[in-house]
C-alpha atoms as a PDB file:
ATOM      1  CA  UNK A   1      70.728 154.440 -50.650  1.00  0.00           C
ATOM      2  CA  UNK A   2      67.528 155.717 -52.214  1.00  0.00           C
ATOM      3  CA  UNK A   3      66.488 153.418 -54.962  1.00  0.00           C
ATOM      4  CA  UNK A   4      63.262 155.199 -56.545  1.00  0.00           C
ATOM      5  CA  UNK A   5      63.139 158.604 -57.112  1.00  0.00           C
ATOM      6  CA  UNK A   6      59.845 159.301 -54.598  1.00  0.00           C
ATOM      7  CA  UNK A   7      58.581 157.901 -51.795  1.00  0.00           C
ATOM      8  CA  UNK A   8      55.025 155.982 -52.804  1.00  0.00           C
ATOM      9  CA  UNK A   9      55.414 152.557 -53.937  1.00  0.00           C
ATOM     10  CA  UNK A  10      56.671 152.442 -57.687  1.00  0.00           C
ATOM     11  CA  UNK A  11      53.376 150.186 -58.304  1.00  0.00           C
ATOM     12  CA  UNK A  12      50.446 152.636 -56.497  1.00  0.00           C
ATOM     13  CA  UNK A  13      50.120 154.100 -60.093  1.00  0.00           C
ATOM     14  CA  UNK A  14      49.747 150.903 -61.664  1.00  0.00           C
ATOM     15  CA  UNK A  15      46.701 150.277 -60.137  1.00  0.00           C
ATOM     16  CA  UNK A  16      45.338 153.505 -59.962  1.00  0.00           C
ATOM     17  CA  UNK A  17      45.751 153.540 -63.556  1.00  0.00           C
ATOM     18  CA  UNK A  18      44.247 149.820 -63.924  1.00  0.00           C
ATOM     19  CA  UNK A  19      41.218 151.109 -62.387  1.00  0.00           C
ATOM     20  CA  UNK A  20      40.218 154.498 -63.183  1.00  0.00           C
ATOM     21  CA  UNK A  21      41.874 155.307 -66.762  1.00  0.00           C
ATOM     22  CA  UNK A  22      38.873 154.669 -69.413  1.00  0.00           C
ATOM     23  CA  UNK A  23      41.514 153.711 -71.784  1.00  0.00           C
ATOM     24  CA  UNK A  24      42.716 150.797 -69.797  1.00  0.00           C
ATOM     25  CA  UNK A  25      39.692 148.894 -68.566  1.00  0.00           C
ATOM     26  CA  UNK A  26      37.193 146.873 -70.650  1.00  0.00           C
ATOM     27  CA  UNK A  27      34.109 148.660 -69.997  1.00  0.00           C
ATOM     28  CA  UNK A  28      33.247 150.680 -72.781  1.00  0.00           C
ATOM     29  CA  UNK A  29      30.990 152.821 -70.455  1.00  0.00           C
ATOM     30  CA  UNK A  30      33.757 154.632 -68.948  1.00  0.00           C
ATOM     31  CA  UNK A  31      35.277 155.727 -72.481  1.00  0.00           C
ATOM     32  CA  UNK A  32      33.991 158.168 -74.881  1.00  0.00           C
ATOM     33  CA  UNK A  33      31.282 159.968 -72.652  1.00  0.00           C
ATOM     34  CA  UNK A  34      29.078 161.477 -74.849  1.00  0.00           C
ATOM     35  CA  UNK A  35      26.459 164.048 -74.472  1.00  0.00           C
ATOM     36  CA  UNK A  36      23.780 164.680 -77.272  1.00  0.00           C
ATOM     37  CA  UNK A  37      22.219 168.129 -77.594  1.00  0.00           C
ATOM     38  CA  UNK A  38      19.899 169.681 -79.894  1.00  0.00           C
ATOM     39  CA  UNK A  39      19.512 173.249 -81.343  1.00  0.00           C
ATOM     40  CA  UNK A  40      18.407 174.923 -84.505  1.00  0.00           C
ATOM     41  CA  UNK A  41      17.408 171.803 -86.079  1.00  0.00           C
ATOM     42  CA  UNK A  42      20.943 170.185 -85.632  1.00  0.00           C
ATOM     43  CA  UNK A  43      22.165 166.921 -83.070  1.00  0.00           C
ATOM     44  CA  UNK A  44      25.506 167.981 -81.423  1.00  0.00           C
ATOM     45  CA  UNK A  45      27.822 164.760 -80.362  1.00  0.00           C
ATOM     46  CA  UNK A  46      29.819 166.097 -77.882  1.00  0.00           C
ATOM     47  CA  UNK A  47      32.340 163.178 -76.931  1.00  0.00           C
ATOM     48  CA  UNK A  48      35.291 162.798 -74.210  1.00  0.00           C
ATOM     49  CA  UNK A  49      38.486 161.391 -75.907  1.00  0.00           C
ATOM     50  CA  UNK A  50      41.370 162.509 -73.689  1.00  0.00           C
ATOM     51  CA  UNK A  51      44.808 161.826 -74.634  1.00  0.00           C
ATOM     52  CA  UNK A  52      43.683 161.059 -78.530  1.00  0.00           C
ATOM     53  CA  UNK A  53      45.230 162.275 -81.533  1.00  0.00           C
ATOM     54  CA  UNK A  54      43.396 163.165 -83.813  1.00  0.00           C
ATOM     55  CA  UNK A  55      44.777 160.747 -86.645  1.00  0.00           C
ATOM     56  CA  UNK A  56      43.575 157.792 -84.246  1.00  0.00           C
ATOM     57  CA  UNK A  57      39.772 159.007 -84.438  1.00  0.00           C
ATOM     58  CA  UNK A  58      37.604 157.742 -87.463  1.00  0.00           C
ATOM     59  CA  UNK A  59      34.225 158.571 -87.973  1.00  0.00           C
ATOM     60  CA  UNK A  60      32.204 156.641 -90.788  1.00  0.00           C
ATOM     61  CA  UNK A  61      28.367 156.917 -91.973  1.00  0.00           C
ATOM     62  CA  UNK A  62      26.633 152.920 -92.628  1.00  0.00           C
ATOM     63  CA  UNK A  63      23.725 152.434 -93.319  1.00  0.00           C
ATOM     64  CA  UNK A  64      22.079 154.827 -91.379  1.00  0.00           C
ATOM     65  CA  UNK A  65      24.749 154.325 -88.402  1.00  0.00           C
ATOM     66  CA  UNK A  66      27.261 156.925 -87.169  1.00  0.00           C
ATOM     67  CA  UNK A  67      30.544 154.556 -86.159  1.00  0.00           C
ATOM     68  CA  UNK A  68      32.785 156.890 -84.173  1.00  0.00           C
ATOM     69  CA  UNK A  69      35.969 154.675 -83.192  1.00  0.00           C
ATOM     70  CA  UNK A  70      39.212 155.956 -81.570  1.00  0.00           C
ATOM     71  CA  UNK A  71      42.872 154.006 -80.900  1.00  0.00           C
ATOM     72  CA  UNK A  72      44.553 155.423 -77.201  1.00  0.00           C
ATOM     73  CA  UNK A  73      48.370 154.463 -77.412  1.00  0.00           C
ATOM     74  CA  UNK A  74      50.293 155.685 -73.870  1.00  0.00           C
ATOM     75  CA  UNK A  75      53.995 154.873 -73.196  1.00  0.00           C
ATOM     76  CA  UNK A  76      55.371 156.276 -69.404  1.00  0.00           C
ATOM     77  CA  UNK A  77      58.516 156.113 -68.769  1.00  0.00           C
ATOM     78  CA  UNK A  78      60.541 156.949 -65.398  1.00  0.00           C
ATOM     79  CA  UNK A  79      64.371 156.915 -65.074  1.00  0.00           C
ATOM     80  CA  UNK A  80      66.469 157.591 -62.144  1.00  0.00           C
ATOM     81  CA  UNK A  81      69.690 159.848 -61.212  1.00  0.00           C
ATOM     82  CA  UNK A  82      71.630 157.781 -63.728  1.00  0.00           C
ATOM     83  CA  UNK A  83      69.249 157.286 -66.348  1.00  0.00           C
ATOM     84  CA  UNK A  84      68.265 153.749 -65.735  1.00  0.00           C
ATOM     85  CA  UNK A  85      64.247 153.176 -66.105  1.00  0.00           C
ATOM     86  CA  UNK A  86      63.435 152.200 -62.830  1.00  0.00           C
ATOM     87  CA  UNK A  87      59.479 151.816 -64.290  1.00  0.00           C
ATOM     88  CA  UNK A  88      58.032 151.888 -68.205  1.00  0.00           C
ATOM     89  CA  UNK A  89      54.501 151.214 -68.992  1.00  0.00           C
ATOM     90  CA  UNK A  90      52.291 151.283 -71.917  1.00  0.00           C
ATOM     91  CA  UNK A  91      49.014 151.372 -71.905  1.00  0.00           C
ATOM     92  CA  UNK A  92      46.876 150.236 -75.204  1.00  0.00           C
ATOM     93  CA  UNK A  93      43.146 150.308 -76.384  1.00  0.00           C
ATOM     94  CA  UNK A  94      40.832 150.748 -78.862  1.00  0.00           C
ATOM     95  CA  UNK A  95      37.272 152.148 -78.420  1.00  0.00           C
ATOM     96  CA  UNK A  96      33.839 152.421 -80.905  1.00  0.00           C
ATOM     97  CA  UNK A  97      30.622 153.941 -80.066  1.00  0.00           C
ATOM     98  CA  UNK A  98      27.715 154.065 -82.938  1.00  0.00           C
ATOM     99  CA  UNK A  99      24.372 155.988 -83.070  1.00  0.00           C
ATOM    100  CA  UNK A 100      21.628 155.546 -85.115  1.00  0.00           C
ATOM    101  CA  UNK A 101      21.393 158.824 -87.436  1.00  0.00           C
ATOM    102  CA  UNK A 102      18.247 157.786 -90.202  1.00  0.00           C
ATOM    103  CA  UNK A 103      18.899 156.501 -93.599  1.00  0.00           C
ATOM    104  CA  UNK A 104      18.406 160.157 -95.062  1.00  0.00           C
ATOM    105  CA  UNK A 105      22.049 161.569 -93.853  1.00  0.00           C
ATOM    106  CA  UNK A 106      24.716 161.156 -96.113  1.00  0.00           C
ATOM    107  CA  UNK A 107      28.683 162.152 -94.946  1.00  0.00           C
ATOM    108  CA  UNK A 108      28.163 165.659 -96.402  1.00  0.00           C
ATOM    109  CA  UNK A 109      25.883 166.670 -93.756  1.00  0.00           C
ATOM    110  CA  UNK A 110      28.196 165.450 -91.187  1.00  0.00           C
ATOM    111  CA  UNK A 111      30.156 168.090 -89.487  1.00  0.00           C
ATOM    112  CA  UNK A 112      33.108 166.939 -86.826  1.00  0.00           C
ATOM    113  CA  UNK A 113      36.025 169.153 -85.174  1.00  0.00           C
ATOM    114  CA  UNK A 114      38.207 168.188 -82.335  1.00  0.00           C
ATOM    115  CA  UNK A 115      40.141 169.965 -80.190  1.00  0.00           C
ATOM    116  CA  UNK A 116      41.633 169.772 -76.491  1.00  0.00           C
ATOM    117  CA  UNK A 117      40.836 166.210 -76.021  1.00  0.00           C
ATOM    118  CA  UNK A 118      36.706 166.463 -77.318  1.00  0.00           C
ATOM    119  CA  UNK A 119      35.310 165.475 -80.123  1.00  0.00           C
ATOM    120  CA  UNK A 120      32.185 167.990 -81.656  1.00  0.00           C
ATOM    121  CA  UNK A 121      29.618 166.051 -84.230  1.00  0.00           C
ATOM    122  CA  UNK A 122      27.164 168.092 -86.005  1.00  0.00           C
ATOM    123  CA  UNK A 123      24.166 166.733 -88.031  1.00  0.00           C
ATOM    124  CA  UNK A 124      21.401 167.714 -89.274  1.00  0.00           C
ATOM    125  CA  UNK A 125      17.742 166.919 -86.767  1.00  0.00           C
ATOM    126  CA  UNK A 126      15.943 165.756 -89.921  1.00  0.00           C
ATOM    127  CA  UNK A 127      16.819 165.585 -93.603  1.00  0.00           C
ATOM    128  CA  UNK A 128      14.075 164.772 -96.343  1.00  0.00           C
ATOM    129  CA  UNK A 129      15.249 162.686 -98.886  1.00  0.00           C
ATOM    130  CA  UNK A 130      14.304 163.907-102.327  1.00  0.00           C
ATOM    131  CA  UNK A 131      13.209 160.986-104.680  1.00  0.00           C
ATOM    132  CA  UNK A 132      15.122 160.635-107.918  1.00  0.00           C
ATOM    133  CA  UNK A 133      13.364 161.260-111.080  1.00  0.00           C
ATOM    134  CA  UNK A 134      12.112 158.146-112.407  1.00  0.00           C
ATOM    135  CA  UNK A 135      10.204 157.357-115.583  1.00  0.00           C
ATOM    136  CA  UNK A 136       7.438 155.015-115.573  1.00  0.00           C
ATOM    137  CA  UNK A 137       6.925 152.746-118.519  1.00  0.00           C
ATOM    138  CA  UNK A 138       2.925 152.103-119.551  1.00  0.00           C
ATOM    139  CA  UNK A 139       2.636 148.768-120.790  1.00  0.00           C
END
């Protein structure tokens, strides 16, 4: 009688998950790789967010900080000949990065797109901030 449907222990994905899926360990080094590029006067955030959706990726602009966070939810299940789940795991993490973008950007310069699993961030190099119009009184 053949209990599981293949021949590697039901649990050697368990731990090759627990140790290599970005989304699964605590280290926030090993999610969100990001490489940072320049050209024509623009920063280009390219970031690694396999297996996002794009409603679970949030970008915000504070005080001078670009907060890029992203939510990874991932539900396997296996079943047998007769439909009983012989395994079901679910895997569950959040992740933020933030980069320091000068107090001059506001969220109208920000650019983002994503598509196949990376994330594209455009901003302006440098922005000049132009100085209201103010009066000054004479006393």
């Amino acid at each position: 009688m053949k209990f599981f449907p293949r021949t590697s222990n039901v649990f050697d994905d368990v731990f090759d998950d627990m140790f290599t899926s970005p989304f699964f360990s605590s280290r926030n080094d090993m999610a969100m790789k990001t490489d940072i590029s320049e050209k024509d006067g623009y920063y280009l955030l390219d970031m690694e967010l396999p297996g996002c959706r794009k409603e679970d990726i949030q970008i915000e602009l504070h005080d001078g900080y670009l907060n890029i966070s992203a939510a990874h939810n991932t539900n396997k299940e296996e079943k047998d000949d007769k439909g009983n789940i012989i395994r079901q795991e679910r895997y569950s993490g959040n992740f933020s990065r933030s980069f320091y973008v000068g107090e001059n950007l506001d969220e109208t310069d920000i650019k983002a797109s994503y598509d196949n699993g990376e994330l594209k961030v455009t901003f302006p190099k440098e922005t000049v901030k132009i100085p209201e119009k103010k009066t000054i009184m004479i006393e």
